[in-house]
N, C-alpha and C. Protein backbone atom coordinates (compact mmCIF):
# COMPACT_ATOMS: atom_id res chain seq x y z
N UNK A 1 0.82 -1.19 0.00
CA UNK A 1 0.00 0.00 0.00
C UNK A 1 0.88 1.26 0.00
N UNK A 2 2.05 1.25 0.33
CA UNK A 2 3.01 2.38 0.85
C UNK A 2 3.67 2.86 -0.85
N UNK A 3 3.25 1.59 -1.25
CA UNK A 3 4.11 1.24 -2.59
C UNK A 3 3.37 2.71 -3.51
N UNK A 4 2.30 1.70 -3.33
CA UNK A 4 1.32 2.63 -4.38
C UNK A 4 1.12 4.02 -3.87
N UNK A 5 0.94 4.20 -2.58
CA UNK A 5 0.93 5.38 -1.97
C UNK A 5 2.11 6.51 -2.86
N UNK A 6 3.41 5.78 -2.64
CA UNK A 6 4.60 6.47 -2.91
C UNK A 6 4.23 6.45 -4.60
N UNK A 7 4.01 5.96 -5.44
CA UNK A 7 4.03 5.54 -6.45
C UNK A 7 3.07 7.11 -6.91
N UNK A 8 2.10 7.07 -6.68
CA UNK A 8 1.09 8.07 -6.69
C UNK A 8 1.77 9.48 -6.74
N UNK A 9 2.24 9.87 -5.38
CA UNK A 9 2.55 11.13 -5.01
C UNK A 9 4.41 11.29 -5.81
N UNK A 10 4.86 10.36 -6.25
CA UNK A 10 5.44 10.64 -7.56
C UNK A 10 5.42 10.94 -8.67
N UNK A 11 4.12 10.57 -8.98
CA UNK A 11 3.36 10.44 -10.38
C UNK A 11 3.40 12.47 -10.37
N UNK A 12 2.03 12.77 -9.17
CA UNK A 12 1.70 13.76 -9.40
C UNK A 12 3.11 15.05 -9.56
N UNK A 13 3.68 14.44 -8.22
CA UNK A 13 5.29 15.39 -8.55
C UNK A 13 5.70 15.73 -9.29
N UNK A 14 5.89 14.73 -10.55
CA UNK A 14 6.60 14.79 -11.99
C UNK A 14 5.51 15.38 -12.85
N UNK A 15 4.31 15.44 -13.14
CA UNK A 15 3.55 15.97 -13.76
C UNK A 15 3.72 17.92 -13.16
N UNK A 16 3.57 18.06 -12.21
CA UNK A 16 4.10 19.54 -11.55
C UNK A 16 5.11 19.85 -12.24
N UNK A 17 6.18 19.17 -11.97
CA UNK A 17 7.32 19.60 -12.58
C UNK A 17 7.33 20.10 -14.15
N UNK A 18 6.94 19.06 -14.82
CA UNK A 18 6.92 19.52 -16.47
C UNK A 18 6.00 20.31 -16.56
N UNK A 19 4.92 20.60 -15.64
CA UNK A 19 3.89 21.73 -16.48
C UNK A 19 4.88 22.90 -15.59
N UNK A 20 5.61 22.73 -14.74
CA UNK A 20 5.67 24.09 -14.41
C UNK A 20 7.37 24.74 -14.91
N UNK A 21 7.80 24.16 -15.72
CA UNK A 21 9.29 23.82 -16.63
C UNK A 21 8.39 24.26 -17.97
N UNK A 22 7.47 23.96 -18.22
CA UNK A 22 6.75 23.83 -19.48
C UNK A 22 6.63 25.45 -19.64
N UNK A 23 5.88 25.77 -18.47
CA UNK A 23 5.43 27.09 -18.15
C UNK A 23 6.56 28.27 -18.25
N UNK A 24 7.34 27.95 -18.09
CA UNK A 24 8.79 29.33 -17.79
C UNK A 24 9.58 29.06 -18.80
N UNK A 25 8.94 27.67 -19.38
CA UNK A 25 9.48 27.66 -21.19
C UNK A 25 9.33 29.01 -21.70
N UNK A 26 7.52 28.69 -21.62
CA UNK A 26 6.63 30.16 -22.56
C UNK A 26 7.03 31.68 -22.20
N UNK A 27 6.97 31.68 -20.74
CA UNK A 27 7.44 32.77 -20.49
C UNK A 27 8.28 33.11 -21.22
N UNK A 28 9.67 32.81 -20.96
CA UNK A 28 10.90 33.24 -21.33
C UNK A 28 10.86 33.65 -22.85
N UNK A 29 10.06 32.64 -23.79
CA UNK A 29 10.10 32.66 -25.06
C UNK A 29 9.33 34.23 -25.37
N UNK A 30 7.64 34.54 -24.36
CA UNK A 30 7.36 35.69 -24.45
C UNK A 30 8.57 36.73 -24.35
N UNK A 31 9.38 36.54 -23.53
CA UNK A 31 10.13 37.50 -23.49
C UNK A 31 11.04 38.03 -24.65
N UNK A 32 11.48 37.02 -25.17
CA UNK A 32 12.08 37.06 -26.51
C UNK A 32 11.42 37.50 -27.54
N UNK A 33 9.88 37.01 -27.56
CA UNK A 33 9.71 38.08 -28.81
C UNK A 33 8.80 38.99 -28.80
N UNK A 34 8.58 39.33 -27.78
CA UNK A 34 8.11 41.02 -27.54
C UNK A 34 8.73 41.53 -26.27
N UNK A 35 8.87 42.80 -26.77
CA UNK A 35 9.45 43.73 -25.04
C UNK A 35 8.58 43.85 -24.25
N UNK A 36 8.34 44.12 -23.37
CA UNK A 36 7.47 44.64 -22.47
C UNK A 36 7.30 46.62 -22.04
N UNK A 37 6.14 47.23 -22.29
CA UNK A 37 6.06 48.27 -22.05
C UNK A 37 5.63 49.05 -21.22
N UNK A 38 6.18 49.84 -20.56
CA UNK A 38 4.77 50.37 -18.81
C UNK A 38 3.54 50.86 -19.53
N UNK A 39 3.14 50.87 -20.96
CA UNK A 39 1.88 51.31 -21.37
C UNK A 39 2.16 50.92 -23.10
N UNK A 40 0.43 51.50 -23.37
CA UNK A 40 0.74 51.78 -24.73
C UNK A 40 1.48 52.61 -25.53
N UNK A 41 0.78 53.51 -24.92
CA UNK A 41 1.00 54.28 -25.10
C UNK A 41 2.83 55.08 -24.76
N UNK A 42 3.74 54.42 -24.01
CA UNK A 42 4.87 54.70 -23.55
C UNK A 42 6.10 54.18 -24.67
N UNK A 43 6.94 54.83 -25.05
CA UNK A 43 8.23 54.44 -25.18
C UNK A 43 9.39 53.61 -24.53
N UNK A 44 9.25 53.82 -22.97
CA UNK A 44 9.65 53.09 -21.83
C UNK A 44 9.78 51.66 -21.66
N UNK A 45 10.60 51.01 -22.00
CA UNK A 45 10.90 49.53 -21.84
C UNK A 45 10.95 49.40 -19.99
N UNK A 46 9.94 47.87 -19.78
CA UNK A 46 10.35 47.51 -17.99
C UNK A 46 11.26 46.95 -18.53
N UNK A 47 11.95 46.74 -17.28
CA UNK A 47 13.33 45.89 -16.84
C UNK A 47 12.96 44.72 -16.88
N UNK A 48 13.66 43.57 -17.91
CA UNK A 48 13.15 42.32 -18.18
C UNK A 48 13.13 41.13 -16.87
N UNK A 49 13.56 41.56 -15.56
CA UNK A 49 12.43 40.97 -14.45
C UNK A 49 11.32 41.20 -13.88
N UNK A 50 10.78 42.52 -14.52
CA UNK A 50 9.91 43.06 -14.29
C UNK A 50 8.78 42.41 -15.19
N UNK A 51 8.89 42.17 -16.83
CA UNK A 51 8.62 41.57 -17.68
C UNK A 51 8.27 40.13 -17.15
N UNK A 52 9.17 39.71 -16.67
CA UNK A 52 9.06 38.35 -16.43
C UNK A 52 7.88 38.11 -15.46
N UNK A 53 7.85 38.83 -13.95
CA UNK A 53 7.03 38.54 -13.38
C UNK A 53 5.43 39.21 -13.83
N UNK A 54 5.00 39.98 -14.85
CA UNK A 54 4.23 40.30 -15.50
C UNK A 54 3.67 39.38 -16.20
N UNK A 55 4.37 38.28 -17.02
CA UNK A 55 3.82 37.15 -17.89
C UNK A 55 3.93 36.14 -17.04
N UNK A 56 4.53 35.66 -15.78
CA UNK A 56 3.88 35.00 -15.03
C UNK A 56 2.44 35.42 -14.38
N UNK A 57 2.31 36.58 -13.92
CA UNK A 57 0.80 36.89 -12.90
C UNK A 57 -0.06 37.05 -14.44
N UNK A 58 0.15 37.30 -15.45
CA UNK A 58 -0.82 37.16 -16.44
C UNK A 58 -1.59 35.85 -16.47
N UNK A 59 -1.07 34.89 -16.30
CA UNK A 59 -0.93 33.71 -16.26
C UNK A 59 -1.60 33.12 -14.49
N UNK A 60 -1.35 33.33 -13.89
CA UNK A 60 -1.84 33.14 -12.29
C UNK A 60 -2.25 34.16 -11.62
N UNK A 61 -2.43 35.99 -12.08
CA UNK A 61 -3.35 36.45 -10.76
C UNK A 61 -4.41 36.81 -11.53
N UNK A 62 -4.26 37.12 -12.52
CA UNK A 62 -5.70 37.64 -13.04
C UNK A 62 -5.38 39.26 -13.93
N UNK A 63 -6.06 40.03 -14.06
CA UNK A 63 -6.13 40.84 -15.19
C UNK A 63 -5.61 42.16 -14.89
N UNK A 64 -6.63 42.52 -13.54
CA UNK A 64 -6.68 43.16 -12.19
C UNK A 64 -5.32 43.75 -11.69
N UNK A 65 -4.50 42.39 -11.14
CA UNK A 65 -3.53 43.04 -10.58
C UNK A 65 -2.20 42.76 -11.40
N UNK A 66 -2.32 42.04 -12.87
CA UNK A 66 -1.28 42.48 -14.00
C UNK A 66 -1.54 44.47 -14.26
N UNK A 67 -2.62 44.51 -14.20
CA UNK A 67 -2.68 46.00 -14.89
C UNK A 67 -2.11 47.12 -13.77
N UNK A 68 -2.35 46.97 -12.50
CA UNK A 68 -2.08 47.26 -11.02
C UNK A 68 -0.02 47.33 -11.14
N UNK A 69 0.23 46.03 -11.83
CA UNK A 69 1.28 45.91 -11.11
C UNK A 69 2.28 46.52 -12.44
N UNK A 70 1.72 46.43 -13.63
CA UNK A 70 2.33 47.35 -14.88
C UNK A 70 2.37 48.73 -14.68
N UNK A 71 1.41 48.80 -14.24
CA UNK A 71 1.33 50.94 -14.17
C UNK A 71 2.06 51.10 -12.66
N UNK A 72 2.75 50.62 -12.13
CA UNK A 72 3.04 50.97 -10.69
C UNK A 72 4.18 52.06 -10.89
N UNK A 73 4.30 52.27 -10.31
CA UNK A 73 5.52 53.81 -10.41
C UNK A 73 7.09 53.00 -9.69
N UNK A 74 7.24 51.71 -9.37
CA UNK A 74 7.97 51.55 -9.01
C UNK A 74 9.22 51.15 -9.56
N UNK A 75 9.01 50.77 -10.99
CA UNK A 75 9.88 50.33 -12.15
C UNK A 75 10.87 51.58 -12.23
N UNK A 76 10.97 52.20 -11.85
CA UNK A 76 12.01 53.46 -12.80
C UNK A 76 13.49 53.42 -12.84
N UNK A 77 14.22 53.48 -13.95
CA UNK A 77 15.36 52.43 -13.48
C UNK A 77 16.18 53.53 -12.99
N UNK A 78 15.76 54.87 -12.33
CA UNK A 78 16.77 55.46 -11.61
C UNK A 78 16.67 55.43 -9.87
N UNK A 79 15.56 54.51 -9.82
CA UNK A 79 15.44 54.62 -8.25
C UNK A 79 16.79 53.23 -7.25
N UNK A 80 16.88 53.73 -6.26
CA UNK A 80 17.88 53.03 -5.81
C UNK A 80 19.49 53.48 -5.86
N UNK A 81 20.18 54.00 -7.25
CA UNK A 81 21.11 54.32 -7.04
C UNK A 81 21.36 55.38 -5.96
N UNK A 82 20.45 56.30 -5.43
CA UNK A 82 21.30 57.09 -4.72
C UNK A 82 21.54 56.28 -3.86
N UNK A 83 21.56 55.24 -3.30
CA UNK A 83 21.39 54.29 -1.76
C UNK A 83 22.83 54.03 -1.96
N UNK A 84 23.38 53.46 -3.74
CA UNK A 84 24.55 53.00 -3.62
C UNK A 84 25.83 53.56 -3.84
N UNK A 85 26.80 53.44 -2.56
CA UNK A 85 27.68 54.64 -3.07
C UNK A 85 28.87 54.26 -3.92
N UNK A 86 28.85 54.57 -5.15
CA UNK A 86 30.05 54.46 -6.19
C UNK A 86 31.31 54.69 -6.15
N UNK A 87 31.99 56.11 -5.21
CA UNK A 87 33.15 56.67 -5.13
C UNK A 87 33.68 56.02 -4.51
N UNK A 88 32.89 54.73 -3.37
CA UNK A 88 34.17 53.98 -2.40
C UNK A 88 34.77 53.14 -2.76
């Protein structure tokens, strides 16, 4: 019984695995052939981890908080450097 037990909860394991290998296939490939933009309307390329986690929640949160999390003001790729200091 332990057999099959184990047998089972292997099965399902490996099925996880390839759909979710399968999954960050597509992603990645999205990434490759389109950029990602903070709008349509924008010139502004996100930062391709930003991209990335965008075509994942497209994919798992819903519509809602892809659109929430595209327009956020937090992408800007000048925030942070002042924190880091260069001259030392």
């Amino acid at each position: 019984m332990y057999v099959t037990l184990f047998l089972i909860v292997q099965t399902y394991l490996a099925v996880l695995t390839v759909v979710n290998v399968s999954s960050f296939i597509v992603w990645l490939l999205k990434l490759v052939a389109r950029p990602c933009k903070r709008s349509v309307t924008s010139d502004r390329d996100l930062p391709i981890d930003v991209c990335l986690l965008l075509h994942m929640a497209q994919e798992n949160a819903g519509p809602e908080i892809v659109k929430a999390f595209s327009q956020s003001g937090a992408w800007g790729k000048d925030e942070g450097k002042e924190s880091i200091p260069l001259n030392e």
